[in-house]
PDB file of N, CA and C in Angstrom:
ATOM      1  N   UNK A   1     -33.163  12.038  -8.573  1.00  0.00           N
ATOM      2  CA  UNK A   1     -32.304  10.878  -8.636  1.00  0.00           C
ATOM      3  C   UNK A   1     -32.301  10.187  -7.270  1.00  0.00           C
ATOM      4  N   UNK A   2     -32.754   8.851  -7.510  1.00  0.00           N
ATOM      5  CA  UNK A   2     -32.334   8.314  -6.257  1.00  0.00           C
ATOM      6  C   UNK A   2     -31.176   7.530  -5.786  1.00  0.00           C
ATOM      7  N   UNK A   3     -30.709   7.663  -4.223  1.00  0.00           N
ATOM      8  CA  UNK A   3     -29.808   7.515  -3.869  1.00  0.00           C
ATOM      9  C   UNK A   3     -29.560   5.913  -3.055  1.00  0.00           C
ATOM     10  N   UNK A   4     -28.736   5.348  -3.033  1.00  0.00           N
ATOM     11  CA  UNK A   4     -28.788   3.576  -2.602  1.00  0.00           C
ATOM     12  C   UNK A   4     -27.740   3.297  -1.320  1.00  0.00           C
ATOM     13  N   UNK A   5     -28.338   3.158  -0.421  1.00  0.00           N
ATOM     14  CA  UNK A   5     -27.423   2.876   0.909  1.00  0.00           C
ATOM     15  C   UNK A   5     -26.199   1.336   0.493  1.00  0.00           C
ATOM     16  N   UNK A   6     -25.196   1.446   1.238  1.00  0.00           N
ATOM     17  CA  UNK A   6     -24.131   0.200   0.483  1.00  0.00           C
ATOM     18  C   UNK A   6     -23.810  -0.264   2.139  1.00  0.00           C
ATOM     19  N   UNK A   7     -23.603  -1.043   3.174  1.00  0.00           N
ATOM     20  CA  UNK A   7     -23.133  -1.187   4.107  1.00  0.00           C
ATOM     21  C   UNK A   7     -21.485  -1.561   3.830  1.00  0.00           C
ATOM     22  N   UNK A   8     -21.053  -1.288   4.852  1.00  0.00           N
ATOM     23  CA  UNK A   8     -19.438  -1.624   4.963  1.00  0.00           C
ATOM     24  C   UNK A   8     -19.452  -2.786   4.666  1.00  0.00           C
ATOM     25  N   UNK A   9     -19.774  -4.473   5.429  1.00  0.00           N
ATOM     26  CA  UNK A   9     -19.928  -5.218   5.008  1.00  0.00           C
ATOM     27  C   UNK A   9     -19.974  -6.045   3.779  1.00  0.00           C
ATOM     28  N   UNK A  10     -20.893  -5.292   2.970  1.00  0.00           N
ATOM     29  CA  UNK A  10     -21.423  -5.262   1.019  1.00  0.00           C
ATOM     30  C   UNK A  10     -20.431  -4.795   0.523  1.00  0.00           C
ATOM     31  N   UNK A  11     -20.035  -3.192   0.805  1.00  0.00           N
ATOM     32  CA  UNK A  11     -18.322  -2.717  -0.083  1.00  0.00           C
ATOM     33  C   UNK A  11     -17.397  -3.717   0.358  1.00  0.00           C
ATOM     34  N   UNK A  12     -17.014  -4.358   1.454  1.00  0.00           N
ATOM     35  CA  UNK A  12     -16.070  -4.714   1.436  1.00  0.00           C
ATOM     36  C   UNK A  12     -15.843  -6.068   0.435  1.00  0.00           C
ATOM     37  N   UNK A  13     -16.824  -6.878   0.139  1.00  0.00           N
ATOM     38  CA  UNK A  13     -17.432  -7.789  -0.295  1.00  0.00           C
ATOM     39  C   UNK A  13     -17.155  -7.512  -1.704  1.00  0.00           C
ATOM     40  N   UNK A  14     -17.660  -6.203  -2.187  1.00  0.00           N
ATOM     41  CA  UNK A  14     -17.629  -5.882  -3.834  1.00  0.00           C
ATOM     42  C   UNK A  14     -16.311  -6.326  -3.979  1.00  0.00           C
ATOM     43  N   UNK A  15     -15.080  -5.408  -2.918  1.00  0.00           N
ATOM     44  CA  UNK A  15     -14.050  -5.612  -3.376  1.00  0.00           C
ATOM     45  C   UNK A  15     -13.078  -6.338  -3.131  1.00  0.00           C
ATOM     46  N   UNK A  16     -13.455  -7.361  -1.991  1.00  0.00           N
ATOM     47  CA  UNK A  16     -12.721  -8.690  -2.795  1.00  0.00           C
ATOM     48  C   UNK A  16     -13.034  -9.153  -3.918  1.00  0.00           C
ATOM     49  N   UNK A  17     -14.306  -9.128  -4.290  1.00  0.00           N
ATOM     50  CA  UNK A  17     -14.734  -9.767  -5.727  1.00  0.00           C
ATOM     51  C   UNK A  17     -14.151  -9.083  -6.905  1.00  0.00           C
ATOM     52  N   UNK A  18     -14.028  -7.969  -6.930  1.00  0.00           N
ATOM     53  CA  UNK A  18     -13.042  -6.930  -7.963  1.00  0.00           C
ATOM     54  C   UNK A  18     -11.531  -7.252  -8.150  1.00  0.00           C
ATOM     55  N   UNK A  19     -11.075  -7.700  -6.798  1.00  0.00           N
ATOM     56  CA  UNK A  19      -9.637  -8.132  -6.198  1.00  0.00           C
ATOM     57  C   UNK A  19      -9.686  -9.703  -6.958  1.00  0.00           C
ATOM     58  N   UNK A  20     -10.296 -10.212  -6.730  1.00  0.00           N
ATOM     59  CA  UNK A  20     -10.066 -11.342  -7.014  1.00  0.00           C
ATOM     60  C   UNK A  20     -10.338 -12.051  -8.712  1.00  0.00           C
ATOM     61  N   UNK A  21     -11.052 -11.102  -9.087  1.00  0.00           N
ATOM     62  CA  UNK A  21     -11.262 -10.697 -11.175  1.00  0.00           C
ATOM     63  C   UNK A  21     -10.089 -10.171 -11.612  1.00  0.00           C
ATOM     64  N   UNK A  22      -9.002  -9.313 -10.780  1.00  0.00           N
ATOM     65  CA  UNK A  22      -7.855  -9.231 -11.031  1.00  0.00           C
ATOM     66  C   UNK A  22      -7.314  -9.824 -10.753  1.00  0.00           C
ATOM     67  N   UNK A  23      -7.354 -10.543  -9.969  1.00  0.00           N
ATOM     68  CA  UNK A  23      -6.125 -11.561  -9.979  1.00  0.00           C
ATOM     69  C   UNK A  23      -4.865 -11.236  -8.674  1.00  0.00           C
ATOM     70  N   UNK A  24      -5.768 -10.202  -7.708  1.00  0.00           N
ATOM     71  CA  UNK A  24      -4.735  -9.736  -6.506  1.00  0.00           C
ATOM     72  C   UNK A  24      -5.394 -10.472  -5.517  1.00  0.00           C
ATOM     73  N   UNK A  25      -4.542 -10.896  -4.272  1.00  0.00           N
ATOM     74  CA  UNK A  25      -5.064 -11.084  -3.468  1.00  0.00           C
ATOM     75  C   UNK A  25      -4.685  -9.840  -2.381  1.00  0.00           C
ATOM     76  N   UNK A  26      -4.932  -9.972  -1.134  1.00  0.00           N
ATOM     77  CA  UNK A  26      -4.410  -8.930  -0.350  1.00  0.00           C
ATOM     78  C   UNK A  26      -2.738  -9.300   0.271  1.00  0.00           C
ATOM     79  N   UNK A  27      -2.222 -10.594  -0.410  1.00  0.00           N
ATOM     80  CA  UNK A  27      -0.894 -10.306   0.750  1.00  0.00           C
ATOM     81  C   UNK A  27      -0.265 -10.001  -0.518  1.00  0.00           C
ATOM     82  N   UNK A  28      -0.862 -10.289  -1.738  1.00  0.00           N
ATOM     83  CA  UNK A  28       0.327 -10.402  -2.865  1.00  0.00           C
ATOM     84  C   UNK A  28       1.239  -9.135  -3.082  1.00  0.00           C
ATOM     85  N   UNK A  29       2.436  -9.421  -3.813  1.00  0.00           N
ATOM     86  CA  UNK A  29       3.353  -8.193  -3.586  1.00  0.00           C
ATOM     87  C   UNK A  29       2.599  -7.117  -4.936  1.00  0.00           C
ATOM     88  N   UNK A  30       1.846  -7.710  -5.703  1.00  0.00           N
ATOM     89  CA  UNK A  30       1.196  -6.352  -6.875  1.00  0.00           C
ATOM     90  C   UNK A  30       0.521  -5.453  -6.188  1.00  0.00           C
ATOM     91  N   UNK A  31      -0.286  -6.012  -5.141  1.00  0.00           N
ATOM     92  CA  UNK A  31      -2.162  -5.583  -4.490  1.00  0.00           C
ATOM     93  C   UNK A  31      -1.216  -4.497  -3.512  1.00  0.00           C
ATOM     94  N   UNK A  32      -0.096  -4.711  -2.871  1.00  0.00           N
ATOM     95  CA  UNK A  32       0.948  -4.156  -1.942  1.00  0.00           C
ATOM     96  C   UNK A  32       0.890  -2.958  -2.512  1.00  0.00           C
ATOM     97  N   UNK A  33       2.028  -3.347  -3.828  1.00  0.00           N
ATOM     98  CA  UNK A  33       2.708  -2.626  -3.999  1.00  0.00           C
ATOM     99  C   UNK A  33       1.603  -1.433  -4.980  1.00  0.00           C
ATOM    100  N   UNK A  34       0.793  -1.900  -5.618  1.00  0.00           N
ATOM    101  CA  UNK A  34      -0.304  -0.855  -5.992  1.00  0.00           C
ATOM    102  C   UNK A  34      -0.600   0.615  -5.240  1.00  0.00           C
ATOM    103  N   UNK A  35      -0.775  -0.035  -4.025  1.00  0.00           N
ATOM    104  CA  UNK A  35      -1.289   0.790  -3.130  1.00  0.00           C
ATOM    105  C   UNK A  35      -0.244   1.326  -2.552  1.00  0.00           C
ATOM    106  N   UNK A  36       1.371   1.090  -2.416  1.00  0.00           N
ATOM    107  CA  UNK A  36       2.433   2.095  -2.226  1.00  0.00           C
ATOM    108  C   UNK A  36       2.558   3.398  -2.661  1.00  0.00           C
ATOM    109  N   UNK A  37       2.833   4.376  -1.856  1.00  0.00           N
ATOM    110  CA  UNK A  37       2.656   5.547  -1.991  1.00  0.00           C
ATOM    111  C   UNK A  37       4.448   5.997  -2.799  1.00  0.00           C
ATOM    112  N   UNK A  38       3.921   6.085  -3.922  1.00  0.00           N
ATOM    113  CA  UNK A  38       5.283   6.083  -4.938  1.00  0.00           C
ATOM    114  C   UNK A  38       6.038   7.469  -4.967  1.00  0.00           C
ATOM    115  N   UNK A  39       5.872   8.090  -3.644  1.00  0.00           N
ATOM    116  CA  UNK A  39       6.442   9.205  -3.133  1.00  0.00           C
ATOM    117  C   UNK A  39       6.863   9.986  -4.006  1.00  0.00           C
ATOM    118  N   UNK A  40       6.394  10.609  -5.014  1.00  0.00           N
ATOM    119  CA  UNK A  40       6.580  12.180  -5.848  1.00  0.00           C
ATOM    120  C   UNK A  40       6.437  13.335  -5.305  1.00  0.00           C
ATOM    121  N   UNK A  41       5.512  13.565  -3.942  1.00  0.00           N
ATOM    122  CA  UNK A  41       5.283  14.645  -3.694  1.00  0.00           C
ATOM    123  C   UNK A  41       6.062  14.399  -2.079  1.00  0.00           C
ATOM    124  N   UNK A  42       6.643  13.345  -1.884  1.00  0.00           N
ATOM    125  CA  UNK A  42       7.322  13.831  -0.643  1.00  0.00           C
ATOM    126  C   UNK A  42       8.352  14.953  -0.192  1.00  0.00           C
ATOM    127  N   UNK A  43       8.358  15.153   0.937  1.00  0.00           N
ATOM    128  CA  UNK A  43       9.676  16.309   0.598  1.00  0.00           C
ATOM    129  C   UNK A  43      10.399  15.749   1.754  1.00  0.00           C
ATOM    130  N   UNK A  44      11.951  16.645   1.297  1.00  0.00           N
ATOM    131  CA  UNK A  44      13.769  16.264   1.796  1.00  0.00           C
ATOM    132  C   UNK A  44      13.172  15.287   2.917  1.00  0.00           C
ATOM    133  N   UNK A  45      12.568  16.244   3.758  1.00  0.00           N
ATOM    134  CA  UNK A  45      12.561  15.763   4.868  1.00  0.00           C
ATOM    135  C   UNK A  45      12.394  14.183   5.663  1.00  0.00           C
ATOM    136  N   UNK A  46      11.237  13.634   4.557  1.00  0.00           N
ATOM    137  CA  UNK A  46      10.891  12.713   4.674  1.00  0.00           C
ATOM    138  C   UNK A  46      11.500  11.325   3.779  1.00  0.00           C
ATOM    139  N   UNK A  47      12.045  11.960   2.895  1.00  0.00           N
ATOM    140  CA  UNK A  47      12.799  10.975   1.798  1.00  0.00           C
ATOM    141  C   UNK A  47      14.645  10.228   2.822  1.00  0.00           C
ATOM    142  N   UNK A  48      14.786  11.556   3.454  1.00  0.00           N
ATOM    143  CA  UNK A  48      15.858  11.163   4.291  1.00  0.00           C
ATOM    144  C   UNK A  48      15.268  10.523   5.887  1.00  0.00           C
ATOM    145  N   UNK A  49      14.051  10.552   6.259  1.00  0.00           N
ATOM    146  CA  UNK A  49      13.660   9.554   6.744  1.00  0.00           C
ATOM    147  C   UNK A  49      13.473   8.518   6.180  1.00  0.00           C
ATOM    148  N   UNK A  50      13.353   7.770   5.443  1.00  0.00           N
ATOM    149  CA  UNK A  50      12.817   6.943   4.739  1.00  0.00           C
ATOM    150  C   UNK A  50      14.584   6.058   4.515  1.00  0.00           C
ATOM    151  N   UNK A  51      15.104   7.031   4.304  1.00  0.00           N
ATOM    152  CA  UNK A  51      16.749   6.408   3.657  1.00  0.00           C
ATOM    153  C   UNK A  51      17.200   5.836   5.446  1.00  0.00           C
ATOM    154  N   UNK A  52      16.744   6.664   6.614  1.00  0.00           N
ATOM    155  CA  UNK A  52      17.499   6.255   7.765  1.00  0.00           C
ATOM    156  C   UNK A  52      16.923   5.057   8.032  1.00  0.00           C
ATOM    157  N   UNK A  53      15.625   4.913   7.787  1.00  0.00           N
ATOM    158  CA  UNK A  53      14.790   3.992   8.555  1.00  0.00           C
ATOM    159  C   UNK A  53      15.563   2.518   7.679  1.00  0.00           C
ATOM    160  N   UNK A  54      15.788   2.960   6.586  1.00  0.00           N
ATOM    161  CA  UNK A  54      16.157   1.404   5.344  1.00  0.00           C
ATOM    162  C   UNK A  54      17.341   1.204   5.889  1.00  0.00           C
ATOM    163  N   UNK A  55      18.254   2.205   6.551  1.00  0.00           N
ATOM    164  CA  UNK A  55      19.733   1.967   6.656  1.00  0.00           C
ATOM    165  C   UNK A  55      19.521   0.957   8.152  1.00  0.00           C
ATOM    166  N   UNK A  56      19.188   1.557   8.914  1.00  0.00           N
ATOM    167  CA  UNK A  56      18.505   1.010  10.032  1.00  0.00           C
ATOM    168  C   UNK A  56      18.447  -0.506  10.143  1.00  0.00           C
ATOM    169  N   UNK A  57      17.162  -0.956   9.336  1.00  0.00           N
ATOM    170  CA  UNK A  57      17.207  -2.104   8.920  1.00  0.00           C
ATOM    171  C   UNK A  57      17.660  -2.872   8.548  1.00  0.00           C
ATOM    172  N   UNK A  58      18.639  -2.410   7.590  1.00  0.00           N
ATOM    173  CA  UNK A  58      19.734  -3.521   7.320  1.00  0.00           C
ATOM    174  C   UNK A  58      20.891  -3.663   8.198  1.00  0.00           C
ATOM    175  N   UNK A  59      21.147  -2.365   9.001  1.00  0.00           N
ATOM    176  CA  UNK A  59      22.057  -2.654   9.811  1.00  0.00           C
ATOM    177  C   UNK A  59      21.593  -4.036  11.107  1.00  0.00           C
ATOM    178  N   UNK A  60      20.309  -4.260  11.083  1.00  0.00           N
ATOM    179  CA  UNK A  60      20.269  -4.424  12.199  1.00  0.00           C
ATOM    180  C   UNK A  60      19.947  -5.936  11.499  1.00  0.00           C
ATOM    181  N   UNK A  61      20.424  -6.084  10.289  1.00  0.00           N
ATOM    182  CA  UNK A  61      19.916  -7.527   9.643  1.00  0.00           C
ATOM    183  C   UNK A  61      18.861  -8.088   9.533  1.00  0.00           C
ATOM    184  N   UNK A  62      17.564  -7.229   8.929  1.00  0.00           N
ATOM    185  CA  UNK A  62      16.487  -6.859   8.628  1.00  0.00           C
ATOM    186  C   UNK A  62      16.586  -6.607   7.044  1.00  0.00           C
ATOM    187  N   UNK A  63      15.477  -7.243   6.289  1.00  0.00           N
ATOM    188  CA  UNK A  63      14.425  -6.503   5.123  1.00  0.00           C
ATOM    189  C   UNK A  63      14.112  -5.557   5.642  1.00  0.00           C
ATOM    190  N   UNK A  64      14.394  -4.725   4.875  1.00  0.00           N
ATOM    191  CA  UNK A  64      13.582  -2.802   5.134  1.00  0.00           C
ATOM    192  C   UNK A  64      12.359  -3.068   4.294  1.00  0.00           C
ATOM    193  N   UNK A  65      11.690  -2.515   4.954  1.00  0.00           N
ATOM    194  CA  UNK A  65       9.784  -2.203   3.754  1.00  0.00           C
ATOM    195  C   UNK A  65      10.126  -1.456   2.702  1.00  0.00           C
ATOM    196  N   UNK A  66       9.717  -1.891   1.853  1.00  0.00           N
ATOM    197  CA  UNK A  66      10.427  -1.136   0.342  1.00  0.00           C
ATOM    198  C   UNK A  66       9.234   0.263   0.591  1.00  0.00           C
ATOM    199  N   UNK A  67      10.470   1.018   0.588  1.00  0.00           N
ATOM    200  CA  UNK A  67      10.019   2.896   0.225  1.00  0.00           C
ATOM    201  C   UNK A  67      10.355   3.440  -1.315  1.00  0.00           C
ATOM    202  N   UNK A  68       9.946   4.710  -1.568  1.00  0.00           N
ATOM    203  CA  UNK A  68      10.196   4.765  -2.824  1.00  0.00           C
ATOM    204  C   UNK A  68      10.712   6.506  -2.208  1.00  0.00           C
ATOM    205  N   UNK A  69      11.780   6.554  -2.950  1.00  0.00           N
ATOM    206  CA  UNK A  69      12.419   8.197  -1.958  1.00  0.00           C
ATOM    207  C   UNK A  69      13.158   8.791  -2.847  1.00  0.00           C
TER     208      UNK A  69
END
């Protein structure tokens, strides 16, 4: 079987073109939020980071980055 070299350049290329047959772009909040790590396997530890960092933010009259905890 033969094997086919792809440069970074070319992948990156495929996948805007894939991105853009769907209908994502890269700032949109779907293409975002796709790729958010929908935290199931986090543990305590980090879920209550996640809660300080949001509290944080709003205290300080800030949008927090949406986490999932």
């Amino acid at each position: 079987m033969a094997t086919t070299t792809t440069t970074l350049a070319e992948q990156l290329r495929r996948i805007e073109v894939r991105k853009l047959a769907l209908g994502l772009s890269s700032a949109s909040e779907a293409a975002v939020d796709a790729l958010r790590n929908k935290g199931g396997q986090r543990t305590p530890e980090k879920r209550e980071l996640l809660r300080r960092a949001e509290a944080r933010a709003r205290q300080a009259g800030q949008d927090p980055v949406i986490s999932y905890y």
